[in-house]
C-alpha atoms as a PDB file:
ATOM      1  CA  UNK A   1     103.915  74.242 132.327  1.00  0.00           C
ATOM      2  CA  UNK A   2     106.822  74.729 133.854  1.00  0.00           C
ATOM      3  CA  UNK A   3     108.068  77.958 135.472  1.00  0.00           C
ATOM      4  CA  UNK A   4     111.441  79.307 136.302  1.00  0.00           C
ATOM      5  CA  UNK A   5     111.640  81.373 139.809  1.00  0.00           C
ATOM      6  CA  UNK A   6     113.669  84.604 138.025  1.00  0.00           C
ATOM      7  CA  UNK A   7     111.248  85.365 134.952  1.00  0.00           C
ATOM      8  CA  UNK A   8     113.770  87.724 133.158  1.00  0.00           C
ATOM      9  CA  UNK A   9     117.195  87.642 131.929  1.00  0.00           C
ATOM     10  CA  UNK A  10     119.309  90.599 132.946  1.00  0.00           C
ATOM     11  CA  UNK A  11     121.882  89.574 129.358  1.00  0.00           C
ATOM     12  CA  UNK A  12     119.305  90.523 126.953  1.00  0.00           C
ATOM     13  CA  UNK A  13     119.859  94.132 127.545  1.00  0.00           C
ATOM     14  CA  UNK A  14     116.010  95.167 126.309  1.00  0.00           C
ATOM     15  CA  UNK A  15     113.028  94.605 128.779  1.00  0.00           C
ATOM     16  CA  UNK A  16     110.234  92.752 125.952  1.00  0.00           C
ATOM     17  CA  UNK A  17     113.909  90.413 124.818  1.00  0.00           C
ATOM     18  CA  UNK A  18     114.095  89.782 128.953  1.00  0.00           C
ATOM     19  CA  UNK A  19     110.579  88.202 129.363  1.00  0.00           C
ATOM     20  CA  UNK A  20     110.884  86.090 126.773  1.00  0.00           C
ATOM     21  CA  UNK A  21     111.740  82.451 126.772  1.00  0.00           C
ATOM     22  CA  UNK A  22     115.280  81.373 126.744  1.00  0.00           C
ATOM     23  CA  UNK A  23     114.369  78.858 123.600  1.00  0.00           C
ATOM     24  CA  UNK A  24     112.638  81.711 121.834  1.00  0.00           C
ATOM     25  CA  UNK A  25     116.019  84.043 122.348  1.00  0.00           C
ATOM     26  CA  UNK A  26     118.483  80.973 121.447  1.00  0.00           C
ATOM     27  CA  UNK A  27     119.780  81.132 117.795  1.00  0.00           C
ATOM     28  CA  UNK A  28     118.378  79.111 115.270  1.00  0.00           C
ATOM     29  CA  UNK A  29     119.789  77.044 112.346  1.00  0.00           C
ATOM     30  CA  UNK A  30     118.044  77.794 109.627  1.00  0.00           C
ATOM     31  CA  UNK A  31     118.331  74.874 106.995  1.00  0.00           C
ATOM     32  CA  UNK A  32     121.582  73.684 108.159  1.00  0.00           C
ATOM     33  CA  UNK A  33     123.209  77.574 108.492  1.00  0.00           C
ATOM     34  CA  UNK A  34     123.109  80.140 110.978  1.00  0.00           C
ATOM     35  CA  UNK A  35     122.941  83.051 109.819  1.00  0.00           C
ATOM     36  CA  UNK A  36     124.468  86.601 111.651  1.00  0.00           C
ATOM     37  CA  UNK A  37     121.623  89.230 112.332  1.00  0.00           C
ATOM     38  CA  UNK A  38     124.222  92.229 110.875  1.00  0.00           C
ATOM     39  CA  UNK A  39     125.265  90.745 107.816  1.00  0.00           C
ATOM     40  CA  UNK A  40     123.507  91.570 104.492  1.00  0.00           C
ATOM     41  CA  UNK A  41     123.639  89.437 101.520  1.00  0.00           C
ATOM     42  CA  UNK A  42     123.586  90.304  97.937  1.00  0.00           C
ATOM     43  CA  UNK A  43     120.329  89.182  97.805  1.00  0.00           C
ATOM     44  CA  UNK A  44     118.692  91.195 100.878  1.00  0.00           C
ATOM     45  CA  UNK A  45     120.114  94.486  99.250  1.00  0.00           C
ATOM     46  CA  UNK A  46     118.314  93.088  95.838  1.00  0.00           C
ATOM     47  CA  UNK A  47     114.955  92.434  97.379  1.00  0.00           C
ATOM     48  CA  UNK A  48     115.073  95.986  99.318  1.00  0.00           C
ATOM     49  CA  UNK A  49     115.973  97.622  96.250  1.00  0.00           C
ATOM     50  CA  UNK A  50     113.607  96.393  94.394  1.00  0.00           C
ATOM     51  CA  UNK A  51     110.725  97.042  97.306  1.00  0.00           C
ATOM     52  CA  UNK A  52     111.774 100.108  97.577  1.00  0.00           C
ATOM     53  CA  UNK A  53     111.897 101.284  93.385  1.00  0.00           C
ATOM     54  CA  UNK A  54     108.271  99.384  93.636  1.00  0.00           C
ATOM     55  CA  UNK A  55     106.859 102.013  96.130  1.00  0.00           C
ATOM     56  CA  UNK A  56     108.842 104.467  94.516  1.00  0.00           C
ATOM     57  CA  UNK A  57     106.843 104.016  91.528  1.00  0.00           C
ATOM     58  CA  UNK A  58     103.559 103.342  93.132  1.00  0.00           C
ATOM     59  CA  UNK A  59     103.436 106.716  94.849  1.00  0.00           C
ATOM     60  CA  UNK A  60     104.641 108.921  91.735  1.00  0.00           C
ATOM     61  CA  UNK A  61     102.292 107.279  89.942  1.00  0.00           C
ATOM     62  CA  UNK A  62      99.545 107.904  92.821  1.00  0.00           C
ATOM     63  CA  UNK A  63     100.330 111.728  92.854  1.00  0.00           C
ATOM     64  CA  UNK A  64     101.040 112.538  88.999  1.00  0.00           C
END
């Protein structure tokens, strides 16, 4: 295994994103697109909704 002599990277701004690897931190394609971490898709709102109406339910049905 190879070891680098400076084990962090002062760029990643949070200490557990500095100890880790600099292929685990590099962005990944993901089927051919790359997707932006702060974007949200019609479909991500969707599936939260529809988590969240789920538990909704679950827990007024649990208490009444």
């Amino acid at each position: 295994m190879r070891r680098t002599l400076v084990l962090t990277d002062e760029a990643a701004r949070h200490p557990f994103l500095a100890s880790l690897p600099p292929h685990v931190r590099s962005v990944a394609a993901v089927g051919g697109e790359v997707r932006a971490r702060h974007r949200w898709t019609m479909q991500d709102l969707r599936e939260f909704l529809m988590a969240y109406c789920a538990s909704f339910l679950a827990v007024s049905a649990f208490i009444f």
